[in-house]
PDB file of N, CA and C in Angstrom:
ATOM      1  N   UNK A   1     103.757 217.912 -12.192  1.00  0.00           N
ATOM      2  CA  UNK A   1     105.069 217.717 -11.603  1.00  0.00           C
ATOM      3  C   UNK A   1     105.823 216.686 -12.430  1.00  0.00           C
ATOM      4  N   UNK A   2     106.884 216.796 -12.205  1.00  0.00           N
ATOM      5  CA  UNK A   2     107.788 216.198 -13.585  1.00  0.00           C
ATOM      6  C   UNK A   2     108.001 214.475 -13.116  1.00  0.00           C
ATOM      7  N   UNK A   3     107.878 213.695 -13.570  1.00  0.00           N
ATOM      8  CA  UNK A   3     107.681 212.356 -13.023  1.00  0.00           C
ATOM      9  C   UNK A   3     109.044 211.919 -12.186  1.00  0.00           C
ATOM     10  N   UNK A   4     110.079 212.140 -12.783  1.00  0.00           N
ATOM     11  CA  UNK A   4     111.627 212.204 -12.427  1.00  0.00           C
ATOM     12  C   UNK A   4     111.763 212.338 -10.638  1.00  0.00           C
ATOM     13  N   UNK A   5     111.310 214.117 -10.634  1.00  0.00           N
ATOM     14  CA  UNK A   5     110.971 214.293  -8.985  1.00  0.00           C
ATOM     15  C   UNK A   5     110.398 213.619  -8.353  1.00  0.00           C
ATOM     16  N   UNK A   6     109.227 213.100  -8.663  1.00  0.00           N
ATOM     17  CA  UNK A   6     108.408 212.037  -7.543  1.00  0.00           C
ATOM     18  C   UNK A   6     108.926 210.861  -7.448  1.00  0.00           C
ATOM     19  N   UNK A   7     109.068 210.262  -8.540  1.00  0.00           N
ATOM     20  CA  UNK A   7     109.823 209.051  -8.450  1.00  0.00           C
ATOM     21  C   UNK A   7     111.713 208.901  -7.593  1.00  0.00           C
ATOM     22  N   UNK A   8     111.908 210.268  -7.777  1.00  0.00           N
ATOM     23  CA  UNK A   8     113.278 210.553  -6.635  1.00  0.00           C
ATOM     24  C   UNK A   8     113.020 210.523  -5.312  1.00  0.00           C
ATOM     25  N   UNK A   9     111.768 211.074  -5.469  1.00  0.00           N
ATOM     26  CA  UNK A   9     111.118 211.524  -3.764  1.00  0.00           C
ATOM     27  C   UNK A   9     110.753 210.281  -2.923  1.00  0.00           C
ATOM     28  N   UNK A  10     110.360 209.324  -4.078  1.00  0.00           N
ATOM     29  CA  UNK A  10     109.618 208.141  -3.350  1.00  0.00           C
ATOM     30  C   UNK A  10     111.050 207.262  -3.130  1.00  0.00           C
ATOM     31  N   UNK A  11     112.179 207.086  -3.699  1.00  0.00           N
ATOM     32  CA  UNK A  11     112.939 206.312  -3.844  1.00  0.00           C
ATOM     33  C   UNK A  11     113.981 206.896  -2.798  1.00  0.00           C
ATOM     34  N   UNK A  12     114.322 207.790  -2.371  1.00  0.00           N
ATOM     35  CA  UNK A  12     114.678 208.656  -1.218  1.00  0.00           C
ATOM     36  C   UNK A  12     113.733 208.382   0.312  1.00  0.00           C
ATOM     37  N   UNK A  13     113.179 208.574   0.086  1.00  0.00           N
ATOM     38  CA  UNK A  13     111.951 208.478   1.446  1.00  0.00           C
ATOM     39  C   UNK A  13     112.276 206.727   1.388  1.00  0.00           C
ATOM     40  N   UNK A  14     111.794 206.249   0.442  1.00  0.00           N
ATOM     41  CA  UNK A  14     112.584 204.108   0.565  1.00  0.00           C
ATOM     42  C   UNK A  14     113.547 203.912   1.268  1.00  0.00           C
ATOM     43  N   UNK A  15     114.547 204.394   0.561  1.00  0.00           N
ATOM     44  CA  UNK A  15     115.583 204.400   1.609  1.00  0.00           C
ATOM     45  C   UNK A  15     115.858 204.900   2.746  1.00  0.00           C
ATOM     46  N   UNK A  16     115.236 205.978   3.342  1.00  0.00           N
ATOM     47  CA  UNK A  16     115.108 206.717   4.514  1.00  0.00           C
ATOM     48  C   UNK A  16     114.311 205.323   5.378  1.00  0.00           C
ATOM     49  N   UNK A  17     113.388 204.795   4.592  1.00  0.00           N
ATOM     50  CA  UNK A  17     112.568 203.825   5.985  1.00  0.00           C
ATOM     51  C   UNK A  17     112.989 202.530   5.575  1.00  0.00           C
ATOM     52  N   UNK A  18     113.975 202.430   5.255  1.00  0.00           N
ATOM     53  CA  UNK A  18     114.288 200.715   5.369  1.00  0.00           C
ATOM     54  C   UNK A  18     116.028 200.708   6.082  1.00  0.00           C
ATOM     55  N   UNK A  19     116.805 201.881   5.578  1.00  0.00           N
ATOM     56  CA  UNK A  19     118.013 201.627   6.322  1.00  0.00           C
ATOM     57  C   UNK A  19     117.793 202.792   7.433  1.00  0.00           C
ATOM     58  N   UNK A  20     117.189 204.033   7.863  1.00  0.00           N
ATOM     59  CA  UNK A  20     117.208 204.896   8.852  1.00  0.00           C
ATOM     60  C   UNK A  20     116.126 203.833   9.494  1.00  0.00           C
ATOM     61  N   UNK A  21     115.107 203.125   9.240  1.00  0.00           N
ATOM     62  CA  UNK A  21     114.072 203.417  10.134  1.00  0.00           C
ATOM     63  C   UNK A  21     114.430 201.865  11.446  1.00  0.00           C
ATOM     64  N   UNK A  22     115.364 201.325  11.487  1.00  0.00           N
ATOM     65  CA  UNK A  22     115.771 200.233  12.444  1.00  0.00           C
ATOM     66  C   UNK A  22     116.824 201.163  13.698  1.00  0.00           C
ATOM     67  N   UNK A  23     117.554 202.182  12.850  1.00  0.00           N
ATOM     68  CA  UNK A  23     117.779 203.021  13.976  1.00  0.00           C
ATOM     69  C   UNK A  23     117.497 203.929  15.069  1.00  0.00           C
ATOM     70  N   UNK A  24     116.029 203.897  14.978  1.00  0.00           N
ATOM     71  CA  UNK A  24     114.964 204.747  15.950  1.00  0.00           C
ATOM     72  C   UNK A  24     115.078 204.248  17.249  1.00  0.00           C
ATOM     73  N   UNK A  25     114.740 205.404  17.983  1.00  0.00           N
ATOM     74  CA  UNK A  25     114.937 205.100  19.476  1.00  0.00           C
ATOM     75  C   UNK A  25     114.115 203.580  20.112  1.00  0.00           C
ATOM     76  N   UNK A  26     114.783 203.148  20.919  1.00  0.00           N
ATOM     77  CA  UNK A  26     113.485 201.759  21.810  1.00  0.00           C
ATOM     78  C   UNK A  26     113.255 202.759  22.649  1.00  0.00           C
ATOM     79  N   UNK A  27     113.975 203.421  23.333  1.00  0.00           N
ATOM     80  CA  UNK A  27     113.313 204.305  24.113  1.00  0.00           C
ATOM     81  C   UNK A  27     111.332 204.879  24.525  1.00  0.00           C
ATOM     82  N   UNK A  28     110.872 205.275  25.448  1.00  0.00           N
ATOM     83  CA  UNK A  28     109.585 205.462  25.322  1.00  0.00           C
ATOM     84  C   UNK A  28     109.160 206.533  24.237  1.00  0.00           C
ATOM     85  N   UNK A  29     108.716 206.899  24.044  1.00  0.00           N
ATOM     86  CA  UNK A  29     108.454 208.886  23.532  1.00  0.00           C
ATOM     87  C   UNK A  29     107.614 209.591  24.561  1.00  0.00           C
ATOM     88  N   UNK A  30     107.776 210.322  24.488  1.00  0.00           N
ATOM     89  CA  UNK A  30     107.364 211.590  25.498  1.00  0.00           C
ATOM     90  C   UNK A  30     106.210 211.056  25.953  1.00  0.00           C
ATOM     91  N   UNK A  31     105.352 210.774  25.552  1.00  0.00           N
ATOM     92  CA  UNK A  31     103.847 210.434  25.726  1.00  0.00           C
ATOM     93  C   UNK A  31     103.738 209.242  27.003  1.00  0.00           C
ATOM     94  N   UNK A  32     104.297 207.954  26.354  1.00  0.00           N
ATOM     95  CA  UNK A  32     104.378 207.300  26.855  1.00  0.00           C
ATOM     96  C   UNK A  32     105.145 207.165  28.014  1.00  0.00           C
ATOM     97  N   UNK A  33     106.368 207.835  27.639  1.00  0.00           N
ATOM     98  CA  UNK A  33     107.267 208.575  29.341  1.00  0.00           C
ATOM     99  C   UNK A  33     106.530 208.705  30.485  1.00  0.00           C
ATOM    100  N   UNK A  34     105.576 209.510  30.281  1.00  0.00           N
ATOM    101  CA  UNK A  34     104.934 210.471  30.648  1.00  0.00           C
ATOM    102  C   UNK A  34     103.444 209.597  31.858  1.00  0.00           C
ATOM    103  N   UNK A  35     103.097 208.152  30.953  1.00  0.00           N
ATOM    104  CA  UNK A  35     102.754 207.567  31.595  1.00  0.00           C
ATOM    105  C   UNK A  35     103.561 206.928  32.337  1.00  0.00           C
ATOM    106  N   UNK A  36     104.194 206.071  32.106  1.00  0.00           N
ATOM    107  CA  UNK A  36     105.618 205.253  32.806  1.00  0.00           C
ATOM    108  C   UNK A  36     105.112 206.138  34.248  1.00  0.00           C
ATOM    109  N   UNK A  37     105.926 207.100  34.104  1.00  0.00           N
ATOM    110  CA  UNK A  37     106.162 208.050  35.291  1.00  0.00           C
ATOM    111  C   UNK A  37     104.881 208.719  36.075  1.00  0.00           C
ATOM    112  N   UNK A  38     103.822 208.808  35.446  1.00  0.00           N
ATOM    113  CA  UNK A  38     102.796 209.493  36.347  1.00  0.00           C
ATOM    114  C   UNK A  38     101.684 207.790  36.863  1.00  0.00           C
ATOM    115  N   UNK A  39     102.104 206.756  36.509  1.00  0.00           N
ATOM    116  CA  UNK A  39     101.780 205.468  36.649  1.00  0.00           C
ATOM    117  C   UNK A  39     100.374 205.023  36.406  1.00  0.00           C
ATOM    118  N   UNK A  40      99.883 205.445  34.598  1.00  0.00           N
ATOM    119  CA  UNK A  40      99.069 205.191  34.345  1.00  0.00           C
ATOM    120  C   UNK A  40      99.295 204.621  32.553  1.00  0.00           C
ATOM    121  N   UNK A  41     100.471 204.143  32.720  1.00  0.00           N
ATOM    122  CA  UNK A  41     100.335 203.133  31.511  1.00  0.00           C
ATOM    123  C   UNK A  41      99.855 202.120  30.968  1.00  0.00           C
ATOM    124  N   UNK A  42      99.063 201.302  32.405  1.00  0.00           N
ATOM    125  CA  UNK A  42      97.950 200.341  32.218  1.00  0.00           C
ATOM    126  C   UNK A  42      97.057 200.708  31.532  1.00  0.00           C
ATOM    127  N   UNK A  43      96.521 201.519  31.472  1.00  0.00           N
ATOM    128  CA  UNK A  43      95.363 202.527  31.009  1.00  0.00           C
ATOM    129  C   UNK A  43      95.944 201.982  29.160  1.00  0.00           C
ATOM    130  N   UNK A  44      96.775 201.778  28.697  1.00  0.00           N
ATOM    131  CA  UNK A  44      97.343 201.879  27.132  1.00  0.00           C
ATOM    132  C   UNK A  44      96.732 200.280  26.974  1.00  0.00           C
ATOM    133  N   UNK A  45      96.647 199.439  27.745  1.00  0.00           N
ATOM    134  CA  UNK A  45      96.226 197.888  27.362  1.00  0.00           C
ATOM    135  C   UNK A  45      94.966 197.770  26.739  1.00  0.00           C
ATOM    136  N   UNK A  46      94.156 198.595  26.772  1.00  0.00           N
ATOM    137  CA  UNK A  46      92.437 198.509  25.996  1.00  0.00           C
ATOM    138  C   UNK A  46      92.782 198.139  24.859  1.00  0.00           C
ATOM    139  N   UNK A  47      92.214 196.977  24.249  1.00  0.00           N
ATOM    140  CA  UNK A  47      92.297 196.875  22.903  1.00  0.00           C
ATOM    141  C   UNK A  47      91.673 197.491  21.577  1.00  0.00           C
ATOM    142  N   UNK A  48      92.394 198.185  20.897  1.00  0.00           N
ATOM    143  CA  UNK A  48      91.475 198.782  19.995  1.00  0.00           C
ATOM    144  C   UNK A  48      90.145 198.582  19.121  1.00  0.00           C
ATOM    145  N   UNK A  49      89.629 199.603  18.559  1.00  0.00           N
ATOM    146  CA  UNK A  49      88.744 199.223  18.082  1.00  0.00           C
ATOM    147  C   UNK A  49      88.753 198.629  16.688  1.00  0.00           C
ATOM    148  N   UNK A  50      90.345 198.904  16.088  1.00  0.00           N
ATOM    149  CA  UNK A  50      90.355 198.817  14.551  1.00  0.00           C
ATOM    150  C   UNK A  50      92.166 198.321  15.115  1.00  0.00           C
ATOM    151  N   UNK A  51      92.426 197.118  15.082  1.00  0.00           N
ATOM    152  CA  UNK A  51      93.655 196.215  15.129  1.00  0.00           C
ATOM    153  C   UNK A  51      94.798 197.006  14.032  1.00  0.00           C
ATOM    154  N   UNK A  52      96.180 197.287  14.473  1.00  0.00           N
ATOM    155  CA  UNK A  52      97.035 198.000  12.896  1.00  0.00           C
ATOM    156  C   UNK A  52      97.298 196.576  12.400  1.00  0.00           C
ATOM    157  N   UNK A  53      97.316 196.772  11.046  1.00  0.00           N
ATOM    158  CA  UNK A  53      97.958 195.794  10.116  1.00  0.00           C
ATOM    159  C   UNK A  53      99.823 195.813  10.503  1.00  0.00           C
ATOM    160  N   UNK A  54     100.453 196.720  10.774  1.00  0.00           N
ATOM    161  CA  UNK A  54     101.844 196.512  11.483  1.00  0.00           C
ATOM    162  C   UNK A  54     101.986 197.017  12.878  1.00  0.00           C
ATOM    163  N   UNK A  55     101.725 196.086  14.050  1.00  0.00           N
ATOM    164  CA  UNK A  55     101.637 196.890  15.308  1.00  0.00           C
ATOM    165  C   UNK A  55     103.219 197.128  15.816  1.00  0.00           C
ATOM    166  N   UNK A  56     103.202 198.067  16.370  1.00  0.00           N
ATOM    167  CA  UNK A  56     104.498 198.517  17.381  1.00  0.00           C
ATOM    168  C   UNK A  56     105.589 198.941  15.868  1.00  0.00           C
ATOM    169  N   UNK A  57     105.773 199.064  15.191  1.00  0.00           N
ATOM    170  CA  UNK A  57     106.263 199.463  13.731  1.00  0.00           C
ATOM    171  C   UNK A  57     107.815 198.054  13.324  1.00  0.00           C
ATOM    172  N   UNK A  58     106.485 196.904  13.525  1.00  0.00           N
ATOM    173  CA  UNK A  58     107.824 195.314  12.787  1.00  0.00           C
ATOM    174  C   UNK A  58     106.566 194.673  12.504  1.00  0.00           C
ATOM    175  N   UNK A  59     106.605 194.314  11.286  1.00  0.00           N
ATOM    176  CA  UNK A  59     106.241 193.363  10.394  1.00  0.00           C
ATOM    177  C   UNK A  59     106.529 191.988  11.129  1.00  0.00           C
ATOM    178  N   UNK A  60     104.770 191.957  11.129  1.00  0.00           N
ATOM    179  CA  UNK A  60     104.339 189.955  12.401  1.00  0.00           C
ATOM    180  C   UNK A  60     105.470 189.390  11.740  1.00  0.00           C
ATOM    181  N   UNK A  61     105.903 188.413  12.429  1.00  0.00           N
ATOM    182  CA  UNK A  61     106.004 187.343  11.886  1.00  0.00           C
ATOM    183  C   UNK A  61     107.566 187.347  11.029  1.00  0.00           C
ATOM    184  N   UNK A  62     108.552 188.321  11.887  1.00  0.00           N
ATOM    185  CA  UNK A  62     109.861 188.262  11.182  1.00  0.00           C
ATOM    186  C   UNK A  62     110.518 188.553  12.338  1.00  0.00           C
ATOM    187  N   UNK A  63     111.642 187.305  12.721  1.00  0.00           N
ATOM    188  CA  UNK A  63     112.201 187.335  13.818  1.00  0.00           C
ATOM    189  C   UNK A  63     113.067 188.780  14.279  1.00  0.00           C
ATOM    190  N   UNK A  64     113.648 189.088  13.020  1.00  0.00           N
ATOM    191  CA  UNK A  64     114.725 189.790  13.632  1.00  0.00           C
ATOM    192  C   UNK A  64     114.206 191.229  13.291  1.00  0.00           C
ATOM    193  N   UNK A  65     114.578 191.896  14.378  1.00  0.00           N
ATOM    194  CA  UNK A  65     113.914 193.128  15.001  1.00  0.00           C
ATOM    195  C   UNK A  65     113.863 194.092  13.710  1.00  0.00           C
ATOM    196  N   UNK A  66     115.803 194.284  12.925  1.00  0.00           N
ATOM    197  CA  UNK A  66     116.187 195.534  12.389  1.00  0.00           C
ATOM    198  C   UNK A  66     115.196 195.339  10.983  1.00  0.00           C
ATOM    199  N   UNK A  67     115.471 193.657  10.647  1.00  0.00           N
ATOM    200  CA  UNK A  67     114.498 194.304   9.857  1.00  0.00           C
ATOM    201  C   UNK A  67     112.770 193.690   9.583  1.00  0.00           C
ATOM    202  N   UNK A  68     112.355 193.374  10.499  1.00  0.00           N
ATOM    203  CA  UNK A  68     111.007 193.557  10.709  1.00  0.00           C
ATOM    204  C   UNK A  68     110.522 194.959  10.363  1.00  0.00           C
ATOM    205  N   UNK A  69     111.407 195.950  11.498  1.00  0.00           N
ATOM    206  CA  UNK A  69     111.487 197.550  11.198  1.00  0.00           C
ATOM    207  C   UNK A  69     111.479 198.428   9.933  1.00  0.00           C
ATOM    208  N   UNK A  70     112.637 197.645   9.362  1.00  0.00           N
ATOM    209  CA  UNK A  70     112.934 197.539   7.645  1.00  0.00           C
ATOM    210  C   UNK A  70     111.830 197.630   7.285  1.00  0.00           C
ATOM    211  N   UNK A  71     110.915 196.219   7.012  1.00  0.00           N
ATOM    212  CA  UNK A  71     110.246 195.846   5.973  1.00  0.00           C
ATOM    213  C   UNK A  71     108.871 196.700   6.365  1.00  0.00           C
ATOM    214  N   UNK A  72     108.209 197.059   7.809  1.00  0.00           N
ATOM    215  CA  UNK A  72     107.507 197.665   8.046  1.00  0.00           C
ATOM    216  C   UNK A  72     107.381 199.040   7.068  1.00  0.00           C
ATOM    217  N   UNK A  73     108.758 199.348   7.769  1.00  0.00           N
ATOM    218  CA  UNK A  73     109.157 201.255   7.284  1.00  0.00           C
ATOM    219  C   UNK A  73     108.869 201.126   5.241  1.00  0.00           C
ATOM    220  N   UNK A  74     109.250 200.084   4.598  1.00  0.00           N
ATOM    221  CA  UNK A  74     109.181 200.101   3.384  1.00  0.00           C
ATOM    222  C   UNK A  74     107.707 199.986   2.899  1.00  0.00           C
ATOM    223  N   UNK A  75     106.616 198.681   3.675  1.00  0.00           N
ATOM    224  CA  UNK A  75     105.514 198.865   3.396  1.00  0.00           C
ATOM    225  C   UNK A  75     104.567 199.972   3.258  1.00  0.00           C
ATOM    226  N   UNK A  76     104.476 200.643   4.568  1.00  0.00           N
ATOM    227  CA  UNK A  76     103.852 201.878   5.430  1.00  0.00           C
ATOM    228  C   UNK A  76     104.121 203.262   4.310  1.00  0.00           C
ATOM    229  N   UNK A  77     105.490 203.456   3.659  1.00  0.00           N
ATOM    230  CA  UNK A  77     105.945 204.065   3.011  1.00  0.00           C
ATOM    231  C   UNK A  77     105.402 203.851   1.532  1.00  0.00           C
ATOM    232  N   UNK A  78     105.281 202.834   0.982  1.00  0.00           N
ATOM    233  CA  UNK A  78     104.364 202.492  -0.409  1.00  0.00           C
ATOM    234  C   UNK A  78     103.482 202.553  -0.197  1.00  0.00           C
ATOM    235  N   UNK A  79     102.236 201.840   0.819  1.00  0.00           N
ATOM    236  CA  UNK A  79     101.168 201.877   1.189  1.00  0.00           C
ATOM    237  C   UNK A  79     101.206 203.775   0.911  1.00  0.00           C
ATOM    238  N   UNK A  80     101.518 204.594   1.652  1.00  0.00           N
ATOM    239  CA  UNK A  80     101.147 206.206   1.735  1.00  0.00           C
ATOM    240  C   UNK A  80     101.089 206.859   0.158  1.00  0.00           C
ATOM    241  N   UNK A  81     102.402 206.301  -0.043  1.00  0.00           N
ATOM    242  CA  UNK A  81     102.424 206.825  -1.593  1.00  0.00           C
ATOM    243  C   UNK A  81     101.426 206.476  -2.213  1.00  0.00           C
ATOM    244  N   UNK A  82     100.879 205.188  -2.258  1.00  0.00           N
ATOM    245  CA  UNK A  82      99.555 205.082  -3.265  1.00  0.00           C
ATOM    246  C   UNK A  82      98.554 205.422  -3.085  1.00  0.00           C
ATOM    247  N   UNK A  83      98.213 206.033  -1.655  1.00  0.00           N
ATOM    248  CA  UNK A  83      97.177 206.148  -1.379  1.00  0.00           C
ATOM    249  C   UNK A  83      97.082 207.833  -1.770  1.00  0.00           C
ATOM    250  N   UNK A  84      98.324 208.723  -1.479  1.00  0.00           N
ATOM    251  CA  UNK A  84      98.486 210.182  -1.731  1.00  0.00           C
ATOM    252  C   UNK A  84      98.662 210.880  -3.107  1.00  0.00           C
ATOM    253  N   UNK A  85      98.908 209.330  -3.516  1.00  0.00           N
ATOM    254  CA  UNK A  85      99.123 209.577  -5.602  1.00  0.00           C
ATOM    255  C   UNK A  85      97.796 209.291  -5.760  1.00  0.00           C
ATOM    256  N   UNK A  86      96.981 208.569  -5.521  1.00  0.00           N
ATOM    257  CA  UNK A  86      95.526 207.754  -5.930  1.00  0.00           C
ATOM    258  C   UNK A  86      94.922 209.313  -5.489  1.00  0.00           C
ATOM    259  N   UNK A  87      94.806 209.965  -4.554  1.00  0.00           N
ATOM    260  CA  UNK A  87      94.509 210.960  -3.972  1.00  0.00           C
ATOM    261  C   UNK A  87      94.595 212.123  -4.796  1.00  0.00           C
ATOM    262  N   UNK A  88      95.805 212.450  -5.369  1.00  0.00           N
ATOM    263  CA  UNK A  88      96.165 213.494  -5.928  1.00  0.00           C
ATOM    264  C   UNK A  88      95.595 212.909  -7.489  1.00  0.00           C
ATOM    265  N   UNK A  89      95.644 212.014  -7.868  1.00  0.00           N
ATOM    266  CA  UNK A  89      95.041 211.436  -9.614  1.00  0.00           C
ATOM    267  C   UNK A  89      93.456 211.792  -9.256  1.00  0.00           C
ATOM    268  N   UNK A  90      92.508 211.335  -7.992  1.00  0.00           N
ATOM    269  CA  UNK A  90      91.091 211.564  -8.562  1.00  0.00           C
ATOM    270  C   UNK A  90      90.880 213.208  -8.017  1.00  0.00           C
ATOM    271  N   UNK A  91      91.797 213.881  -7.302  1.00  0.00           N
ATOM    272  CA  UNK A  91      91.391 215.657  -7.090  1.00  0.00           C
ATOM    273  C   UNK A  91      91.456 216.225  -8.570  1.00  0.00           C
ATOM    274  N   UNK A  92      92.889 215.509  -8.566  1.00  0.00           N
ATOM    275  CA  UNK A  92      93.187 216.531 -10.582  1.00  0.00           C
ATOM    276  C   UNK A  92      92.319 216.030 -11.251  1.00  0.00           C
ATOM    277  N   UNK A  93      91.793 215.141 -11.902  1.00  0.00           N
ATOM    278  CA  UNK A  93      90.617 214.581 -12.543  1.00  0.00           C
ATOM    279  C   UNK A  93      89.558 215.504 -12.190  1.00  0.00           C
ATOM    280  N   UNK A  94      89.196 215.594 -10.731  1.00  0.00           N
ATOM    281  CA  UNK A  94      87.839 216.085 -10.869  1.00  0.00           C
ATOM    282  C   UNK A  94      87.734 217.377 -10.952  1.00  0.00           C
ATOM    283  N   UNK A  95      88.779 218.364 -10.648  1.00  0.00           N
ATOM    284  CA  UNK A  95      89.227 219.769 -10.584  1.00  0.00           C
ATOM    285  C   UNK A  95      89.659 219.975 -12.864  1.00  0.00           C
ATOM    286  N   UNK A  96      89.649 219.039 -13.252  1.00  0.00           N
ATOM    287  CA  UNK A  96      90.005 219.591 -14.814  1.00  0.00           C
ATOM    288  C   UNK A  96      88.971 218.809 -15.865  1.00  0.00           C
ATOM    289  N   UNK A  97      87.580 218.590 -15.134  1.00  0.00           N
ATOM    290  CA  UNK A  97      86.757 218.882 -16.077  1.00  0.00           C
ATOM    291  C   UNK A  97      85.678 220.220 -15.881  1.00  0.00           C
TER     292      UNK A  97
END
């Protein structure tokens, strides 16, 4: 794939999660609605077994909401890419000897 495209793709999707991603609903999502209303959202307090490195999608430790959201959406978004490029570098490697 031509380097140009990916590097558009990744720099597109950047911007998609640092200026779109503070505009997402506060709202519940369906799921969680779903408890709200059938009154078993207590049930969500168990603490996990494996803690997220960005919980609730804002970066600890940055007061202001939009861009906690920001900086989250930008991490989460590099973090994937390297892990789906690192991914795609050792398949092709091992598929072309």
């Amino acid at each position: 794939m031509d380097k140009r495209i990916l590097l558009g793709g990744l720099l597109v999707a950047l911007l998609l999660a640092v200026f779109i991603s503070p505009l997402a609903s506060p709202w519940p999502d369906g799921l969680e609605r779903v408890a709200e209303d059938k009154g078993f959202i207590h049930m969500a307090d168990i603490k996990p077994a494996i803690s997220s490195p960005i919980p609730d999608y804002a970066w600890p430790g940055i007061d202001n909401q939009r861009i906690a959201t920001s900086v989250a959406g930008l991490t989460g978004t590099l973090m994937l890419f390297v892990l789906a490029s690192g991914l795609g570098y050792l398949l092709r490697k091992k598929n072309a000897s």
